[in-house]
N, C-alpha and C. Protein backbone atom coordinates (compact mmCIF):
# COMPACT_ATOMS: atom_id res chain seq x y z
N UNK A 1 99.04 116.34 109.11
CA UNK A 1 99.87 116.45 110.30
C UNK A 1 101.34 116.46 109.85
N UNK A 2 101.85 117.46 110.35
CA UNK A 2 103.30 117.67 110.13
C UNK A 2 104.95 116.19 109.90
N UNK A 3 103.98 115.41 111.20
CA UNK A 3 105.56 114.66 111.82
C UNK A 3 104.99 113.28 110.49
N UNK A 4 103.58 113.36 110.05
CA UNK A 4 103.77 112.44 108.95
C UNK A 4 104.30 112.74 107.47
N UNK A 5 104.87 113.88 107.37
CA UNK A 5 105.32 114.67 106.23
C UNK A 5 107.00 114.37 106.43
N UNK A 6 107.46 114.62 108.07
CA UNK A 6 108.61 114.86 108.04
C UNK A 6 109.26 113.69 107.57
N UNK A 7 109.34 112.46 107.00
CA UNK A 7 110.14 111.77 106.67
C UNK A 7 110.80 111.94 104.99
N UNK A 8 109.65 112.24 104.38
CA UNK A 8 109.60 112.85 103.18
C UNK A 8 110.60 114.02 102.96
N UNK A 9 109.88 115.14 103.67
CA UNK A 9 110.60 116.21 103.73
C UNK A 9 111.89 116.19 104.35
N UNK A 10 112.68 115.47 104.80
CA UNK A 10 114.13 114.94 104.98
C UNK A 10 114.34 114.21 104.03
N UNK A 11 114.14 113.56 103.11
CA UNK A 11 114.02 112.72 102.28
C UNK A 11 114.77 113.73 101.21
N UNK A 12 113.84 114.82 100.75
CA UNK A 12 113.79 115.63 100.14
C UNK A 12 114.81 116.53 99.77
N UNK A 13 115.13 117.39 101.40
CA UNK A 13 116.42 118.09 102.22
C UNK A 13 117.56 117.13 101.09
N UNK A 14 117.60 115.96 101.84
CA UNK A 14 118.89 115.08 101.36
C UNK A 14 118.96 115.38 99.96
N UNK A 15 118.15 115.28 98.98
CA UNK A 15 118.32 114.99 97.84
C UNK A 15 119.16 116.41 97.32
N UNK A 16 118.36 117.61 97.74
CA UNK A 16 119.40 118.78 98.05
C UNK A 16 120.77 119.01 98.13
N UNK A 17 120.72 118.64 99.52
CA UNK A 17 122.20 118.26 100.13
C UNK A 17 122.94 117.65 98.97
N UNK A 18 122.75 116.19 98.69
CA UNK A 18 123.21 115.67 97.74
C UNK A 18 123.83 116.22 96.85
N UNK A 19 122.92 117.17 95.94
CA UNK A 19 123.36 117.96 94.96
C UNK A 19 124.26 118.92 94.77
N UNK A 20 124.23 119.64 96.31
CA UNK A 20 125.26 120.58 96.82
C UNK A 20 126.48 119.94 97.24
N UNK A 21 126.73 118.60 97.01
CA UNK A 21 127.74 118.20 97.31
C UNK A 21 128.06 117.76 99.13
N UNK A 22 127.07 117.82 99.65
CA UNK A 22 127.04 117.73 101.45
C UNK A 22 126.55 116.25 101.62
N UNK A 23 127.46 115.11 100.80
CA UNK A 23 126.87 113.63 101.06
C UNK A 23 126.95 113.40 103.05
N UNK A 24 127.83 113.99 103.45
CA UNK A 24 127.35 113.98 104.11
C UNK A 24 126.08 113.95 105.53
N UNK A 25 125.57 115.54 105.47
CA UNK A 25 124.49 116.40 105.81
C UNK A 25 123.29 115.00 105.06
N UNK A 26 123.50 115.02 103.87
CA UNK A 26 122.43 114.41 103.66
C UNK A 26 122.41 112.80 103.35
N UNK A 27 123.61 112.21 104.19
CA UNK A 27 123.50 110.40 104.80
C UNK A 27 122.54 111.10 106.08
N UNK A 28 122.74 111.84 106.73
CA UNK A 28 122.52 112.04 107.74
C UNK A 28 120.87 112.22 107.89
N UNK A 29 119.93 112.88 107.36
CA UNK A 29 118.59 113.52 106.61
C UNK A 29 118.24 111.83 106.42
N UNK A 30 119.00 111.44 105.81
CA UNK A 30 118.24 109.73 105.48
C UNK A 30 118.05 109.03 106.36
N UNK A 31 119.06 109.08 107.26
CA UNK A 31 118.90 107.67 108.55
C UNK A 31 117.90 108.35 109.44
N UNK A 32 117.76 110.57 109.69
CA UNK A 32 116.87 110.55 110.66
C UNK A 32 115.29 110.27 109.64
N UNK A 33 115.38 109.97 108.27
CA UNK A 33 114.21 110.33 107.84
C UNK A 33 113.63 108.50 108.40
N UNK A 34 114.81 107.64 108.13
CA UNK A 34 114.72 105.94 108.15
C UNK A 34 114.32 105.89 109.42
N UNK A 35 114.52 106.36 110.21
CA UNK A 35 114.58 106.49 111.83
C UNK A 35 112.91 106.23 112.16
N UNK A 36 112.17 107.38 111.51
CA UNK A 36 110.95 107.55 111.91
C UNK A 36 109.92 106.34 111.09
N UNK A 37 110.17 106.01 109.56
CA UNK A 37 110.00 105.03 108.92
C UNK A 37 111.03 104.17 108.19
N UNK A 38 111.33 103.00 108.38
CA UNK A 38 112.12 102.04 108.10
C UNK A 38 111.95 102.15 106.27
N UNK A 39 110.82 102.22 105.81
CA UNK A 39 110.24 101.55 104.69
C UNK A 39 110.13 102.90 103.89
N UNK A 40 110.31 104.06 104.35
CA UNK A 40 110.33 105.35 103.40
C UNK A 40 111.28 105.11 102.46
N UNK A 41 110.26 105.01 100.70
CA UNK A 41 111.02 104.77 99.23
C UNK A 41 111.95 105.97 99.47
N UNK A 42 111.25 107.04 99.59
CA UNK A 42 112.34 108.42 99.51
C UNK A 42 113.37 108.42 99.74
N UNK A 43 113.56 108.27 100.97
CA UNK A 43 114.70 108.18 102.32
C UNK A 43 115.57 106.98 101.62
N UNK A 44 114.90 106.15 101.35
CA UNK A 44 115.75 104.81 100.93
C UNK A 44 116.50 105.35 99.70
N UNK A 45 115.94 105.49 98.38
CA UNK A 45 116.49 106.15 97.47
C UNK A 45 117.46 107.32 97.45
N UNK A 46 117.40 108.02 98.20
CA UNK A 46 117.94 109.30 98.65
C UNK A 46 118.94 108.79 99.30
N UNK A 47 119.18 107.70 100.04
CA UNK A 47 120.80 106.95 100.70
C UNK A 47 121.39 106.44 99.90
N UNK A 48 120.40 105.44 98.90
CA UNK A 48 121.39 104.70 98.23
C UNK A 48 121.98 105.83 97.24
N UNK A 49 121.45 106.84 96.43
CA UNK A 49 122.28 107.56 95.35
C UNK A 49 123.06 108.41 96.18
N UNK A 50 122.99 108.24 97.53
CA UNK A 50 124.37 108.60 97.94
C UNK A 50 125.60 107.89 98.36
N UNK A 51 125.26 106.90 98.28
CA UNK A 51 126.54 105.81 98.25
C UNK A 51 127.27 106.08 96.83
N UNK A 52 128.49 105.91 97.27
CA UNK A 52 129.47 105.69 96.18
C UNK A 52 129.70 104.57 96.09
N UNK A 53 130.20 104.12 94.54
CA UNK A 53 130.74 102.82 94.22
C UNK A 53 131.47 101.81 95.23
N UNK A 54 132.29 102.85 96.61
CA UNK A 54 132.92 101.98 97.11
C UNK A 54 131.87 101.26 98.21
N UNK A 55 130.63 101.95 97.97
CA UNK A 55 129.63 101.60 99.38
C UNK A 55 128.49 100.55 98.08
N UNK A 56 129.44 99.49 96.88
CA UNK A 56 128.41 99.29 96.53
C UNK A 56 127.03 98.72 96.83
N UNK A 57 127.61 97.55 98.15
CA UNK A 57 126.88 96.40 98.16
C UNK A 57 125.78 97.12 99.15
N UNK A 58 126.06 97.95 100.05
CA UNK A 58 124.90 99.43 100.70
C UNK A 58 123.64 100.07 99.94
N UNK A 59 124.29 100.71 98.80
CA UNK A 59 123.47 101.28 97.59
C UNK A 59 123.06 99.85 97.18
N UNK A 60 123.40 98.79 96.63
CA UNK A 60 122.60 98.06 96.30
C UNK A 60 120.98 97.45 97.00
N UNK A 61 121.76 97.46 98.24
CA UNK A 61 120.87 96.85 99.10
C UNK A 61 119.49 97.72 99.39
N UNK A 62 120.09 99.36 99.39
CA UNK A 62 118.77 100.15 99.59
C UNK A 62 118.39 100.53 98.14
N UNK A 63 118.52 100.20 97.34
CA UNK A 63 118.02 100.39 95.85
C UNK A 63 117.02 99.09 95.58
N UNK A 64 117.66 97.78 96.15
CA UNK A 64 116.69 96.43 95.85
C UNK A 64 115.42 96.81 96.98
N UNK A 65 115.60 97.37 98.41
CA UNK A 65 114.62 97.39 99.11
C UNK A 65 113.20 98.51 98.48
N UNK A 66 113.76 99.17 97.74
CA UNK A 66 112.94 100.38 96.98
C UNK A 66 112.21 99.48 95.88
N UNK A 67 112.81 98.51 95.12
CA UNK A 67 112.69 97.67 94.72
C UNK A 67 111.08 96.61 94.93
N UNK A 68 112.04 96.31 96.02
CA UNK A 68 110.21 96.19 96.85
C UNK A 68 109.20 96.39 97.25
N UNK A 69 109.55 97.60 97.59
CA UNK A 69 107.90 98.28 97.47
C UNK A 69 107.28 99.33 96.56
N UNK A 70 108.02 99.15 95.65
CA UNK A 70 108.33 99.94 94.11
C UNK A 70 108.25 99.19 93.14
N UNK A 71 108.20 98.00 92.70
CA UNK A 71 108.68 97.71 91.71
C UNK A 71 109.28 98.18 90.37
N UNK A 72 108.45 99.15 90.23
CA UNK A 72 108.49 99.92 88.99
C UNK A 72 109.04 101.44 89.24
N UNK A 73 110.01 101.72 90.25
CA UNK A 73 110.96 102.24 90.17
C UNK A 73 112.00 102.51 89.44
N UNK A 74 111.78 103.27 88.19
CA UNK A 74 113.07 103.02 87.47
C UNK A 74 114.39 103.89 87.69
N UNK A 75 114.57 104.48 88.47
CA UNK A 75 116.19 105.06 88.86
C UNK A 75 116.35 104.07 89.86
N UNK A 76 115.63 103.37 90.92
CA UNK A 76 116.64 102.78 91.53
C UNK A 76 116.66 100.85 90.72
N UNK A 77 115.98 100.47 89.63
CA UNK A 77 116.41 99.48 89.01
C UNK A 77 117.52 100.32 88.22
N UNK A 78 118.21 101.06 87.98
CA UNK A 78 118.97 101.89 87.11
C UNK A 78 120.32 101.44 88.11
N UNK A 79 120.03 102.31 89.69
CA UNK A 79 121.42 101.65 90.40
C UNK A 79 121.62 100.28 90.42
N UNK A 80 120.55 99.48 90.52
CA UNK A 80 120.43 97.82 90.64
C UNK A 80 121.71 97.25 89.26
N UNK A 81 121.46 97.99 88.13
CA UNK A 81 121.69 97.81 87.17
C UNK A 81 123.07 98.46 86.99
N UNK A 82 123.41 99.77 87.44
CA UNK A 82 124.98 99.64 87.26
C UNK A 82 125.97 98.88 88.21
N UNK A 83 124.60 98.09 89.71
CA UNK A 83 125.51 97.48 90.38
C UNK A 83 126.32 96.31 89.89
N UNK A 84 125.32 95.55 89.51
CA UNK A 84 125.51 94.41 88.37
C UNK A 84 126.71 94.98 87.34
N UNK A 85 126.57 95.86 86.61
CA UNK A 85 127.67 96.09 85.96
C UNK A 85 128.94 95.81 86.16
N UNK A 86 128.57 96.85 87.12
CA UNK A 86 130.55 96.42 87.87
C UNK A 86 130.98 95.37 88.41
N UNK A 87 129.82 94.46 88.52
CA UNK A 87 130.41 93.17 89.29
C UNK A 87 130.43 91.74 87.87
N UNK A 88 130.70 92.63 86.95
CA UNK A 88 130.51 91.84 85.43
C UNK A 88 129.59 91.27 85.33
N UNK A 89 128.43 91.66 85.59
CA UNK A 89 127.18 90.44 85.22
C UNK A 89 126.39 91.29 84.61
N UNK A 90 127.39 91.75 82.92
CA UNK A 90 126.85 92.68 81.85
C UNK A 90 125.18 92.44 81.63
N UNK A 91 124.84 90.42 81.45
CA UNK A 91 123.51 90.22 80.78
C UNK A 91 122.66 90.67 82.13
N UNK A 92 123.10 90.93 83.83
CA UNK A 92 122.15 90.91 84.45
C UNK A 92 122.05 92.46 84.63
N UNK A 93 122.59 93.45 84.13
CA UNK A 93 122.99 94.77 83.98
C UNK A 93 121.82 94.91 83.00
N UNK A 94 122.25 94.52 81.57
CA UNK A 94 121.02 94.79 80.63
C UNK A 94 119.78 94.90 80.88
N UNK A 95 119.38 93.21 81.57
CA UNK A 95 117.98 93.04 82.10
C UNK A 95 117.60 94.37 83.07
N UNK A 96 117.93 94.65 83.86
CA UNK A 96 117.89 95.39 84.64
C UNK A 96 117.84 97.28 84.12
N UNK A 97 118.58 97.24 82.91
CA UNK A 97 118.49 98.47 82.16
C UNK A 97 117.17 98.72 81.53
N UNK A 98 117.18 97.24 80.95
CA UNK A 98 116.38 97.19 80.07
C UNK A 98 114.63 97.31 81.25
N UNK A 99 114.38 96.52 82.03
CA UNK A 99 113.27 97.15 83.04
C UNK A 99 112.56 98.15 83.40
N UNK A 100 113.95 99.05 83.73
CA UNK A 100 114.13 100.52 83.78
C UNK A 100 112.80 101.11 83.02
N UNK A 101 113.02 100.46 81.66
CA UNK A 101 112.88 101.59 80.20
C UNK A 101 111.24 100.86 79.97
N UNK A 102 110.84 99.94 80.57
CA UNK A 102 109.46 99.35 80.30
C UNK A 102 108.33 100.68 81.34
């Protein structure tokens, strides 16, 4: 069935968008993809690597929630991990790099 695809497939769109430079267009693809499921990894992932540094504690937050029902997500322990960076908590950066790579 189609409308259980569509969260994905906005999910998807965004990551697009993204690439084309339309952070916009594709914040937008995320919240209608979040809209339909709260808990879509895609959608979640696909917002947070569109946050910029100045939206860290945002991207963090939807990178740890991916987190959760992912564990073994390693691009978004990757953002987890440059969040930490910048907030100097180099050894909790490592751990977190280092996760990634298991």
């Amino acid at each position: 069935k189609l409308d259980d695809k569509v969260p994905r497939l906005l999910a998807i769109r965004a990551r697009a968008k993204q690439r084309l430079n339309d952070v916009t267009g594709a914040l937008a693809d995320c919240e209608a993809a979040l809209k339909q499921n709260p808990d879509d990894m895609d959608a979640l992932f696909a917002r947070a690597k569109c946050r910029s540094r100045k939206e860290a504690a945002l991207m963090f937050a939807d990178a740890t929630r991916v987190l959760e029902l992912n564990p073994e997500h390693a691009e978004a322990r990757e953002l987890v991990g440059l969040y930490w960076f910048d907030q100097g908590k180099h050894r909790t950066a490592l751990e977190e790099f280092e996760a990634a790579l298991r």
